[in-house]
Protein backbone atom coordinates (compact mmCIF):
# COMPACT_ATOMS: atom_id res chain seq x y z
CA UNK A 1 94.30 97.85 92.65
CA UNK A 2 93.98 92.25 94.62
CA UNK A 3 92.07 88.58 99.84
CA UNK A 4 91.35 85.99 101.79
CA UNK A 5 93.00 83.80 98.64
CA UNK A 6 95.94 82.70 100.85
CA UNK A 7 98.34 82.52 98.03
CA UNK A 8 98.97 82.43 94.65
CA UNK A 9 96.36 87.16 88.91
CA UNK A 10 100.22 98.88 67.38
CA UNK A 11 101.66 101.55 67.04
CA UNK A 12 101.00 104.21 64.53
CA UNK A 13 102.97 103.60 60.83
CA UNK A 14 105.18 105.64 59.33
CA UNK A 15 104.18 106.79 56.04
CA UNK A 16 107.44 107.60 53.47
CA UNK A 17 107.24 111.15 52.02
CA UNK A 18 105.03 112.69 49.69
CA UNK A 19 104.45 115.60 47.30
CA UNK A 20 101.50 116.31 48.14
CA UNK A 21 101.32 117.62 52.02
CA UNK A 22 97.01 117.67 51.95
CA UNK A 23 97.12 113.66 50.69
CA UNK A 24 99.94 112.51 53.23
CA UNK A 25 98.02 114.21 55.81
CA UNK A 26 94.78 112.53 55.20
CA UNK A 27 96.56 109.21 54.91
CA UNK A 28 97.93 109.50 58.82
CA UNK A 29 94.80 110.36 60.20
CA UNK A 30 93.34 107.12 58.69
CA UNK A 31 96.07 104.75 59.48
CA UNK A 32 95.90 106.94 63.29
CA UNK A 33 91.80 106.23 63.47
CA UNK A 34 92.56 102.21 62.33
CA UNK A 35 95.45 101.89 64.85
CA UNK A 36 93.38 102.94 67.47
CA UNK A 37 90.02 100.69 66.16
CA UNK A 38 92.78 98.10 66.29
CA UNK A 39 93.83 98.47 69.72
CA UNK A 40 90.39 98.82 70.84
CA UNK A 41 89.45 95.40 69.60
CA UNK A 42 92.50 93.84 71.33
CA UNK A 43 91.49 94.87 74.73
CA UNK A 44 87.58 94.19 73.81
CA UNK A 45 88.80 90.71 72.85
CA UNK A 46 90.50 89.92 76.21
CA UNK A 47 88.15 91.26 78.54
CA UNK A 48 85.30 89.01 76.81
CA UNK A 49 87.72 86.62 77.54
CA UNK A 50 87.73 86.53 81.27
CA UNK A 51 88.68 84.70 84.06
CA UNK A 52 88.90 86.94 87.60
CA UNK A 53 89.20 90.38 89.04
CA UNK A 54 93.32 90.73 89.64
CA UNK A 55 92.06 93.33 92.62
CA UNK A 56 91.25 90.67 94.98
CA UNK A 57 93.66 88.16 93.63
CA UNK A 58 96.79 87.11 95.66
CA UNK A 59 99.84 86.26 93.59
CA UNK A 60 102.28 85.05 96.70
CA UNK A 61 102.75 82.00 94.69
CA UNK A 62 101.88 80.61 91.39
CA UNK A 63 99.04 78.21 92.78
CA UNK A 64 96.01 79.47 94.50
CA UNK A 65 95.59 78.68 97.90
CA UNK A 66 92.38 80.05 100.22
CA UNK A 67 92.71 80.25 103.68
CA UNK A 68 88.83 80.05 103.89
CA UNK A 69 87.97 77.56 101.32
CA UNK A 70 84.22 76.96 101.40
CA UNK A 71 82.77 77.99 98.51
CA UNK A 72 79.00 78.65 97.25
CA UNK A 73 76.96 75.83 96.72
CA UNK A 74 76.99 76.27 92.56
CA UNK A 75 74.33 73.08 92.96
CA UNK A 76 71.64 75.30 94.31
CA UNK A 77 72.71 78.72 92.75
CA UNK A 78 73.99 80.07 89.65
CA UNK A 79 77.50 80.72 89.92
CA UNK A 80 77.57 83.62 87.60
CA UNK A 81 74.94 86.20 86.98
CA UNK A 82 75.04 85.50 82.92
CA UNK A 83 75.51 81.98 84.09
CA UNK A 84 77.42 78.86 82.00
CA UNK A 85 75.82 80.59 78.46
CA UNK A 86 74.23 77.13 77.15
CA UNK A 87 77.65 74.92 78.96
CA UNK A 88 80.03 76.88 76.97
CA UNK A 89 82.00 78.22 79.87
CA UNK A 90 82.30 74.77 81.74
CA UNK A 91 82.76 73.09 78.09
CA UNK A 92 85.67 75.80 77.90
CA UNK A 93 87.09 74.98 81.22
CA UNK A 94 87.68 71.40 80.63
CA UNK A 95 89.94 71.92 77.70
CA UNK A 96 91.77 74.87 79.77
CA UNK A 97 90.14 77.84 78.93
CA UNK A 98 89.19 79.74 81.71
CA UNK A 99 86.90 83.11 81.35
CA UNK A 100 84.65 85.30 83.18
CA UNK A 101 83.67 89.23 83.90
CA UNK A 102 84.01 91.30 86.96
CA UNK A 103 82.46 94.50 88.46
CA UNK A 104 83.46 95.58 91.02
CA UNK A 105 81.70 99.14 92.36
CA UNK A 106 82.95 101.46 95.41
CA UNK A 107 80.37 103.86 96.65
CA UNK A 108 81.70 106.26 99.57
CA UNK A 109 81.48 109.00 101.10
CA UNK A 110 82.74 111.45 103.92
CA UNK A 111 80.97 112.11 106.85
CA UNK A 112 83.48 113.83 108.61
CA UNK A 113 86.81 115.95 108.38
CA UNK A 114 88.26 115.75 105.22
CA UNK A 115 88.69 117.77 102.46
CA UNK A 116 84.86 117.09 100.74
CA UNK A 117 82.30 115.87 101.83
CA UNK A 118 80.65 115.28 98.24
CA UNK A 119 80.01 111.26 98.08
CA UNK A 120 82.06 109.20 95.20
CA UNK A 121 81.88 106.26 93.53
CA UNK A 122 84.93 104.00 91.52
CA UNK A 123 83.57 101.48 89.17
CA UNK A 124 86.19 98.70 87.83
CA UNK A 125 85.10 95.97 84.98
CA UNK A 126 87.95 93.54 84.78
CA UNK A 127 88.48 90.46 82.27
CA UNK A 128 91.11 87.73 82.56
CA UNK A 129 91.44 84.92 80.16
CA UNK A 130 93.88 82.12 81.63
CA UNK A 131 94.80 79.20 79.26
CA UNK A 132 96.19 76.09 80.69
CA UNK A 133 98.28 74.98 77.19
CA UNK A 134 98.69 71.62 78.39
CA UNK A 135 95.05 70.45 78.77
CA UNK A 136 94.55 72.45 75.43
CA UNK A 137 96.95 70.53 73.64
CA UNK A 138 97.29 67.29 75.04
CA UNK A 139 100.67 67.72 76.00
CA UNK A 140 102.79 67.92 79.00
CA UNK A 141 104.63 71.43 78.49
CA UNK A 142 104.02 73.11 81.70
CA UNK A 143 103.10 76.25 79.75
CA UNK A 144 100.41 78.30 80.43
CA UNK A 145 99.16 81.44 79.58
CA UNK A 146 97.43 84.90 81.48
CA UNK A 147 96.05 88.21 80.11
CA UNK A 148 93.90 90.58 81.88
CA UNK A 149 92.14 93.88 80.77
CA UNK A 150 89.22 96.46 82.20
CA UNK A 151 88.12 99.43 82.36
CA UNK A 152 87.49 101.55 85.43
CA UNK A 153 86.09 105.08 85.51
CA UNK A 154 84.95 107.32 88.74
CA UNK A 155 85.93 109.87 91.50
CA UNK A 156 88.79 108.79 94.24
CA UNK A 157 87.29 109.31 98.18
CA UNK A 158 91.28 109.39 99.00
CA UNK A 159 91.01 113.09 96.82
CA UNK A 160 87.69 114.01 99.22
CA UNK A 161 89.36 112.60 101.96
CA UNK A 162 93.01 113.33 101.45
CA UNK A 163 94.72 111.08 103.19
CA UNK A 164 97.95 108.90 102.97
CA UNK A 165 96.05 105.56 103.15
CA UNK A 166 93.63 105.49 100.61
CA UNK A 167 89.62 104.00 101.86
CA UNK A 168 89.07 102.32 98.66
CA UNK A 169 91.68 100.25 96.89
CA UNK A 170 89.96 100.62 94.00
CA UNK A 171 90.91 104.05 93.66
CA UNK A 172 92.74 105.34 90.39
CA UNK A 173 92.33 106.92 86.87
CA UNK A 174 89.54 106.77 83.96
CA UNK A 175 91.18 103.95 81.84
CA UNK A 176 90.91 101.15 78.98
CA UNK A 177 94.12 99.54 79.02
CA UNK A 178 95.57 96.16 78.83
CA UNK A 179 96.87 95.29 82.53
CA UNK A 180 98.80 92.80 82.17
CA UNK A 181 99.84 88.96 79.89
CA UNK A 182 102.37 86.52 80.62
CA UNK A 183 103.78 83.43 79.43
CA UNK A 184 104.24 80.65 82.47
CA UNK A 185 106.70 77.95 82.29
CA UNK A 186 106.76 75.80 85.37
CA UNK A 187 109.88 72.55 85.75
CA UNK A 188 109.87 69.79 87.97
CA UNK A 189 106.06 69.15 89.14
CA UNK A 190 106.03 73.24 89.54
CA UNK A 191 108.98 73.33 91.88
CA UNK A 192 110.46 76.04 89.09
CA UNK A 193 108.08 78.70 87.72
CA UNK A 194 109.49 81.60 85.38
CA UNK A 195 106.96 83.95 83.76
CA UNK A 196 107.82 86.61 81.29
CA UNK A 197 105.99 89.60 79.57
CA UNK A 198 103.24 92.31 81.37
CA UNK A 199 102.79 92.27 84.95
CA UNK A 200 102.30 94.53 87.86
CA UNK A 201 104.96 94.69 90.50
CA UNK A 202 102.19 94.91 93.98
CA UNK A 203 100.36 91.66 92.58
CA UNK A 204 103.62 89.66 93.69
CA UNK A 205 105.41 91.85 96.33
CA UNK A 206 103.91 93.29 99.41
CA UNK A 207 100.40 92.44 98.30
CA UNK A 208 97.90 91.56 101.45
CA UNK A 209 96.97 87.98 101.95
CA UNK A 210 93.02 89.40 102.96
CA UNK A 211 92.50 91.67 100.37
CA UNK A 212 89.01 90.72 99.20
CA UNK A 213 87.89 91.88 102.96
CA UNK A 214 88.98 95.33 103.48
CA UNK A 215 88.15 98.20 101.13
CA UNK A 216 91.31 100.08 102.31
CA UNK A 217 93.85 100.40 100.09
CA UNK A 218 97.22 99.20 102.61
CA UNK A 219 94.91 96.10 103.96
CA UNK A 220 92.76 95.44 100.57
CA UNK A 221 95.47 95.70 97.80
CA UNK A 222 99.18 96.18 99.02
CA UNK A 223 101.42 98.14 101.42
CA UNK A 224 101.00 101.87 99.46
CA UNK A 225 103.70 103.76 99.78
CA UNK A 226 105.73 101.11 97.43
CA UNK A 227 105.65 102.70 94.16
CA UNK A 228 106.51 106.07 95.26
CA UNK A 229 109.29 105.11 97.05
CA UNK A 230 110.69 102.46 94.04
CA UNK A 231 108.09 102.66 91.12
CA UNK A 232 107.30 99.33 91.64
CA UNK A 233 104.06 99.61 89.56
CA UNK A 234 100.70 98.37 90.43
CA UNK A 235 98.24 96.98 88.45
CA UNK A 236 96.44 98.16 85.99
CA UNK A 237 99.26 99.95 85.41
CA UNK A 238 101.67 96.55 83.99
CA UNK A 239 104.95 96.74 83.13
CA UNK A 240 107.16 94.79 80.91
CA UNK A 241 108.63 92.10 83.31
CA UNK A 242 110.51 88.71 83.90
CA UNK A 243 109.79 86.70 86.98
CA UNK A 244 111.14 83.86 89.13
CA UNK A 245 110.05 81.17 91.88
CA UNK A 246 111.65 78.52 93.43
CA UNK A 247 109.70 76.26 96.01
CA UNK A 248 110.72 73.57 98.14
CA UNK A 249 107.63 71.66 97.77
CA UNK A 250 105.42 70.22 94.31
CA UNK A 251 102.11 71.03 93.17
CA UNK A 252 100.78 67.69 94.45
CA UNK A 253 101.61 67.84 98.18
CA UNK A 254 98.20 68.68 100.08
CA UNK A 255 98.93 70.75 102.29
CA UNK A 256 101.63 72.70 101.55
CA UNK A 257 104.28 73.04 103.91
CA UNK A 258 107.92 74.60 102.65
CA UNK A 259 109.64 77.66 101.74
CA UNK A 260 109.94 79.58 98.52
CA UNK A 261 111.91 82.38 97.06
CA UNK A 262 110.82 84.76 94.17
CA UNK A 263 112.47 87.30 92.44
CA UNK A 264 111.86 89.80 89.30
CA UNK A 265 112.94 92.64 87.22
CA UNK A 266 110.55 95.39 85.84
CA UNK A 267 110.73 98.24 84.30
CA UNK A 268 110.25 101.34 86.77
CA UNK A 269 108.02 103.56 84.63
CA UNK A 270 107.77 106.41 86.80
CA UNK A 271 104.42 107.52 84.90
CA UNK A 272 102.53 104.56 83.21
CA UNK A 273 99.53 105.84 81.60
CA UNK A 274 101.23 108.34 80.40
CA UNK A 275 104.05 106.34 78.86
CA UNK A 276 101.56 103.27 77.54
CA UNK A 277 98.08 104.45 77.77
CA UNK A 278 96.62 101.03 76.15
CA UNK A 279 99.17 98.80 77.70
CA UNK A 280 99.68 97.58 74.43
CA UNK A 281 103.34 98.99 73.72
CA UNK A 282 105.50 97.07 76.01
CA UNK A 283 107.25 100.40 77.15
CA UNK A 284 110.87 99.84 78.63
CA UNK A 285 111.28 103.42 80.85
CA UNK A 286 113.16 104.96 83.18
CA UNK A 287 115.38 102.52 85.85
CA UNK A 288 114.83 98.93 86.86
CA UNK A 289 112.90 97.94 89.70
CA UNK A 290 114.13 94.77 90.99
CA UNK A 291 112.00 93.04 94.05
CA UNK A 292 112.60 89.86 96.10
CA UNK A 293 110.69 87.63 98.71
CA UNK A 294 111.27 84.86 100.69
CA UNK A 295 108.06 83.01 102.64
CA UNK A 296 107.34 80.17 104.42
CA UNK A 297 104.12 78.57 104.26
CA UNK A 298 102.42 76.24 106.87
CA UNK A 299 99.08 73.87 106.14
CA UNK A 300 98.08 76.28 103.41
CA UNK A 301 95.53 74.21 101.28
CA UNK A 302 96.25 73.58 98.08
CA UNK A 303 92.75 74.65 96.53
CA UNK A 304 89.76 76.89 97.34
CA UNK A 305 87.65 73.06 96.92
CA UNK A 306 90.09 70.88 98.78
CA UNK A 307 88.30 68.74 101.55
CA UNK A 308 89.28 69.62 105.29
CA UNK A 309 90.35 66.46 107.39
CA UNK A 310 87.61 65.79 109.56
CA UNK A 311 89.41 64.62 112.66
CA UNK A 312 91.82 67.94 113.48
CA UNK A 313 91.33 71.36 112.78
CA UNK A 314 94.04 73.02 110.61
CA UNK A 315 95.81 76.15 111.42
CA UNK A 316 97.47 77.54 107.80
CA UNK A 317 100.21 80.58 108.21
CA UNK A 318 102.43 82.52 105.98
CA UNK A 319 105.38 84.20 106.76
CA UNK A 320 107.23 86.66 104.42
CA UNK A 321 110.22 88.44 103.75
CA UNK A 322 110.67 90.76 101.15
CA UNK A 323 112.43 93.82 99.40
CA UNK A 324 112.08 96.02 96.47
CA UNK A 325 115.40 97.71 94.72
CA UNK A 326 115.30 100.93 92.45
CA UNK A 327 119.32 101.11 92.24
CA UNK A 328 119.56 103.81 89.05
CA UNK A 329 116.18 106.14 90.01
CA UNK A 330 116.63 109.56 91.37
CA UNK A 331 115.09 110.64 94.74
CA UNK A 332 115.20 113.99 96.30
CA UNK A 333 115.68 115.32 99.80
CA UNK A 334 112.50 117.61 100.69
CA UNK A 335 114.44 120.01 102.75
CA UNK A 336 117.67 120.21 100.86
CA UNK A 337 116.97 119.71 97.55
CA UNK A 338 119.85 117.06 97.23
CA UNK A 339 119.04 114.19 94.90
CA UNK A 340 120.35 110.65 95.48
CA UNK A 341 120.28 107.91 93.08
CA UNK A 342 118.78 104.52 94.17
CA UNK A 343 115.65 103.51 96.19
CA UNK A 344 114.96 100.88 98.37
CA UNK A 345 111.86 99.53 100.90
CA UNK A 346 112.15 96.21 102.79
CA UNK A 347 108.89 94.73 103.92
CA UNK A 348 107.51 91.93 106.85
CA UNK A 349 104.70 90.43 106.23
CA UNK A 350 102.91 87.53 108.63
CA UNK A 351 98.98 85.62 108.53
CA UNK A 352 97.83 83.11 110.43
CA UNK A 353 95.11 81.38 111.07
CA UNK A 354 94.15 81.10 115.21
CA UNK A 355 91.15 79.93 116.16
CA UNK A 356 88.72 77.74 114.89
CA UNK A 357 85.51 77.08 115.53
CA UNK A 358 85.39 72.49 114.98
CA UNK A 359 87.34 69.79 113.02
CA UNK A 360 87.02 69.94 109.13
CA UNK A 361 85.75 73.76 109.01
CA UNK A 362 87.49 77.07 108.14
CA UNK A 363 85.13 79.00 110.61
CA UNK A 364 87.31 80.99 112.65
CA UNK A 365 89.71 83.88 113.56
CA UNK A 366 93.12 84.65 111.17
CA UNK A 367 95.11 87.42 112.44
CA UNK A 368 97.73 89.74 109.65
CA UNK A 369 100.27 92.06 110.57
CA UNK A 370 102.58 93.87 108.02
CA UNK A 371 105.26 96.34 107.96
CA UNK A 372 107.60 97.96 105.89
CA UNK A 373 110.54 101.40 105.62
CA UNK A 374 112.74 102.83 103.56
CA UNK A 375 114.96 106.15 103.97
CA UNK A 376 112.82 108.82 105.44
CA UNK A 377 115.57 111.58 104.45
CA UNK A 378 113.57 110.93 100.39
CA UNK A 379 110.24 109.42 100.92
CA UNK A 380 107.12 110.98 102.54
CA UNK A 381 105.58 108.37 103.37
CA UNK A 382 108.98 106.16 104.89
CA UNK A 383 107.33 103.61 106.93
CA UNK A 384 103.52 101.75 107.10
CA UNK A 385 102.66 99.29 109.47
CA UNK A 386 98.94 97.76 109.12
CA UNK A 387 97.25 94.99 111.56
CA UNK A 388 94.02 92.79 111.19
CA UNK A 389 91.85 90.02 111.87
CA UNK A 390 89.64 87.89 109.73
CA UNK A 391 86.73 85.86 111.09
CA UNK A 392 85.29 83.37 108.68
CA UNK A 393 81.60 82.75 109.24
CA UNK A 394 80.91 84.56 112.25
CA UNK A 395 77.07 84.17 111.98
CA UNK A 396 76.66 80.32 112.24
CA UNK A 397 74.26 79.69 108.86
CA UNK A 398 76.38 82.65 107.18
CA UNK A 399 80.19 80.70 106.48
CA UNK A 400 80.94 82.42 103.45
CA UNK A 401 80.78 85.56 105.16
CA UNK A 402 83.57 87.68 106.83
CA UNK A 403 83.98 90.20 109.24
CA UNK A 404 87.13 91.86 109.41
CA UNK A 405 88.91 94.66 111.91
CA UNK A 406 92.00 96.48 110.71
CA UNK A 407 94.95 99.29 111.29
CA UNK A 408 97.24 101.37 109.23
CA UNK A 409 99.21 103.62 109.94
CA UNK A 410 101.78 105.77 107.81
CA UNK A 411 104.41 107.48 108.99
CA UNK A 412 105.89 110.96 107.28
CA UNK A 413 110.06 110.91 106.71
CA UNK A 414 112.02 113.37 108.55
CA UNK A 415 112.49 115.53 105.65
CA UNK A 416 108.91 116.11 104.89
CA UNK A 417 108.37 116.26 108.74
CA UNK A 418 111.27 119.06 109.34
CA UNK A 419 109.63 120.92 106.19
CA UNK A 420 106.93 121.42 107.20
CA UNK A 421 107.96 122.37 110.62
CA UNK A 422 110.33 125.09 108.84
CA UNK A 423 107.18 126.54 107.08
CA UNK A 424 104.29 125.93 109.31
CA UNK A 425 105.70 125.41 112.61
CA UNK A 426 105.12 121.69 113.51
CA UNK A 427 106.13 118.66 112.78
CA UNK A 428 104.22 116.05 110.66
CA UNK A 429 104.12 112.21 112.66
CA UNK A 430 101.83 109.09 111.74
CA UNK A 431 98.66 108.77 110.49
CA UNK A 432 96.20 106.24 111.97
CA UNK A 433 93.41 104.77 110.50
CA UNK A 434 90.96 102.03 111.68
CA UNK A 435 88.49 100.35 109.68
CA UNK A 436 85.43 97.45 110.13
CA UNK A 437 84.59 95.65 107.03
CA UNK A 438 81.52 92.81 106.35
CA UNK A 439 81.75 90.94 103.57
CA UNK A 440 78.59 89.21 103.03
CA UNK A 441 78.24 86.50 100.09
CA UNK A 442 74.77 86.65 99.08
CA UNK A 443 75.04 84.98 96.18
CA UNK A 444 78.30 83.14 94.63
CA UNK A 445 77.63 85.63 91.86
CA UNK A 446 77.08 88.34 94.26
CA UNK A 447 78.96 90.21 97.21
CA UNK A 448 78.16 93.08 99.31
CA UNK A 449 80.60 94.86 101.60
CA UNK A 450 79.91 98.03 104.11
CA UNK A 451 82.89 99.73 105.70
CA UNK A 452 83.54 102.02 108.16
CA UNK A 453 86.88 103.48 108.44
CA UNK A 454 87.77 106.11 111.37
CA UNK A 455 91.63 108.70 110.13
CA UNK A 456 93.10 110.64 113.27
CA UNK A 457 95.76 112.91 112.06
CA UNK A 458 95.25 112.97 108.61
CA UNK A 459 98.40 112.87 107.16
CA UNK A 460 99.95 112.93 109.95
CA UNK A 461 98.90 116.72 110.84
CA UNK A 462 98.08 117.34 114.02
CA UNK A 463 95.63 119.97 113.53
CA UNK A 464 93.81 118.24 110.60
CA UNK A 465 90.43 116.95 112.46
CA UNK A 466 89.94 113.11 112.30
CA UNK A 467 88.43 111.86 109.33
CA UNK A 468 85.08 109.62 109.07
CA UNK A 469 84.25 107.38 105.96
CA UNK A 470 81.41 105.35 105.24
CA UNK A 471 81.02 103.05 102.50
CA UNK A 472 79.75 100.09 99.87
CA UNK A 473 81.78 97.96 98.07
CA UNK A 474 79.26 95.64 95.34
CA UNK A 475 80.84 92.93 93.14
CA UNK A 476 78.98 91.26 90.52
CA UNK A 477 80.89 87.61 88.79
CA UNK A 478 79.03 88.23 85.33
């Protein structure tokens, strides 16, 4: 499902045969009942092991970088709501062992148009345990290690709604699955990463740079009409994977100014649950999904605590370039039926900060734009383009807290537009939506985040009435 993080988060045996049908029966149903105990455990054990929520985690690049980098004053406040359990969690940290829970809860409703106007709510409890191998061991390997698990449960406001962009990127199935787990090597002072194992394809490709401030799922999460027009999955839907980076600059240089280029391969399950319900099988499916970026990064700090020179005022951007390949999957033509093998969607994607308020302070005004398309002869949804701003600490004694402005809109191929025209007598066009976010930190533990979000032409329809959502988003750092 995931900011204003500027960068970069057993099967069953086989028992032999047997004479006796009633005994060989009873023995699969007990091996069946321990499998699934086992597989229970597994994803019990990583989520107790925790380290963020991926849903407001960018993953442009390895490192984390936050565009607005104050964080809560842990001096004067708790910064979890179970707190540092007796120092066993900072104890923990400083051999490389990072953990933590995450709730995150979406409570919405709609007030107008739409298809329901019965109120919903998503709930999403996420762990992560990230293990940095070489302060464990002592040694300098460059290895690390990243596994993430939740479950999530609730009713989707985009089914009340029904629209193409989704209001809550939180929005998705009842599930208890592993997400994703990778193994990281990085070379050369981390010019060179390579990770390989689980991962989901929108936490590295076309993911939003301001996520953590908009509930809506194009500007919150990623660009969402990606996996249906590649299967490029998103999490917690992971995917077997392998995955690339090359930068131009080292993990030392403060800030970071350079280019990189990423690449991967996953596998292009077309229907994830279904195919790995625990995320515990390492399913190879369907075609390959292969995706590609190229960025370039200016000022970007190089952590969420790095100090801000006091005599100029900094202006990071990012600029990126990207694409996403499904050469072997099959796509069909609305109108004629025809199916044509391979996919693609190519993707622009620009932040950057504009304004700020004095020297040494993130206070200020980041703009976003994105855009993407693909063939609009086999995708309904062909082309998105969403726009935004950011302002960091817009009430003067409030710095942690942002208010944020955004557009999407999503644009119906020809062949869904001349179908529907054939059987209705229009055409379908774009859909616009507009939404007002405030994310208030009231506690480092705690955040709490109203929207409003205003849909004309839902799904593009013309005589659908506009759409009016209203909403809380609550997220608790157990």
């Amino acid at each position: 499902m995931v900011n204003s993080s500027f960068f970069e988060n057993c099967s069953a045996h086989r028992l032999g045969a047997s004479d006796e049908p009633g005994r060989r029966s009873h023995w699969r149903r007990l091996v069946g009942q321990r499998c699934r105990t086992l597989r229970s455990c597994l994803l019990l054990l990583v989520s107790a092991l925790s380290c963020w929520a991926q849903f407001d985690i960018n993953y442009a690049q390895p490192h984390q970088f936050d565009l607005n980098s104050a964080q809560p004053n842990v001096g004067h406040d708790r910064q979890w709501l179970l707190g540092d359990w007796n120092g066993l969690r900072s104890n923990l940290a400083e051999k490389g062992v990072t953990f933590d829970f995450k709730s995150v809860t979406d409570a919405m409703g709609v007030v107008r148009g739409g298809i329901s106007d019965q109120p919903t709510g998503f709930t999403r409890i996420r762990g992560t345990v990230d293990i940095d191998i070489d302060r464990l061991s002592g040694k300098n390997l460059g290895l690390s290690f990243h596994a993430t698990a939740l479950w999530q449960t609730g009713n989707n406001i985009g089914d009340k709604l029904g629209s193409y962009a989704n209001p809550s990127s939180l929005d998705s199935v009842h599930v208890f699955r592993m997400d994703s787990y990778w193994l990281q090597k990085q070379f050369a002072e981390g010019i060179v990463t390579v990770r390989v194992g689980q991962m989901a394809g929108w936490d590295f490709f076309g993911n939003q740079q301001y996520g953590r401030d908009y509930l809506i799922e194009p500007l919150g999460y990623t660009l969402g009409n990606i996996f249906s027009n590649t299967y490029l999955t998103y999490n917690p839907a992971g995917v077997p994977a392998a995955y690339f980076r090359l930068d131009s600059f080292r993990n030392s240089e403060q800030p970071v100014r350079g280019v990189y280029v990423k690449s991967a391969i996953f596998s292009g399950n077309r229907h994830p649950y279904q195919q790995d319900p625990t995320g515990l099988h390492f399913v190879l499916a369907n075609s390959a999904v292969v995706a590609s970026e190229v960025g370039y990064l200016w000022n970007a700090p190089t952590s969420p605590n790095q100090t801000l020179p006091s005599d100029r005022k900094l202006y990071p951007g990012i600029y990126r370039f990207g694409g996403v390949t499904n050469p072997n999957g099959l796509f069909t033509n609305q109108l004629t039926h025809a199916q044509t093998r391979g996919g693609y969607l190519y993707y622009f994607m620009a932040s950057q900060a504009v304004y700020r308020v004095e020297a040494g302070s993130n206070r200020g005004l980041d703009l976003t734009f994105a855009y993407d398309n693909s063939p609009n002869d086999i995708n309904q949804q062909n082309s998105m383009i969403t726009a935004g701003g950011v302002y960091h600490g817009i009430v003067p004694r409030r710095t942690l807290d942002d208010l944020s402005f955004g557009f999407v809109s999503t644009r119906n191929g020809n062949a869904y537009s001349q179908e529907n025209q054939l059987l209705f007598g229009f055409p379908l066009h774009w859909e616009k939506a507009y939404t007002l976010d405030y994310r208030a930190q009231i506690r480092p533990w705690l955040v709490a985040q109203p929207t409003i979000q205003y849909f004309n032409a839902l799904e593009g329809n013309p005589h659908r009435s506009s759409g009016i959502v209203i909403g809380l988003r609550v997220v608790l750092q157990l």
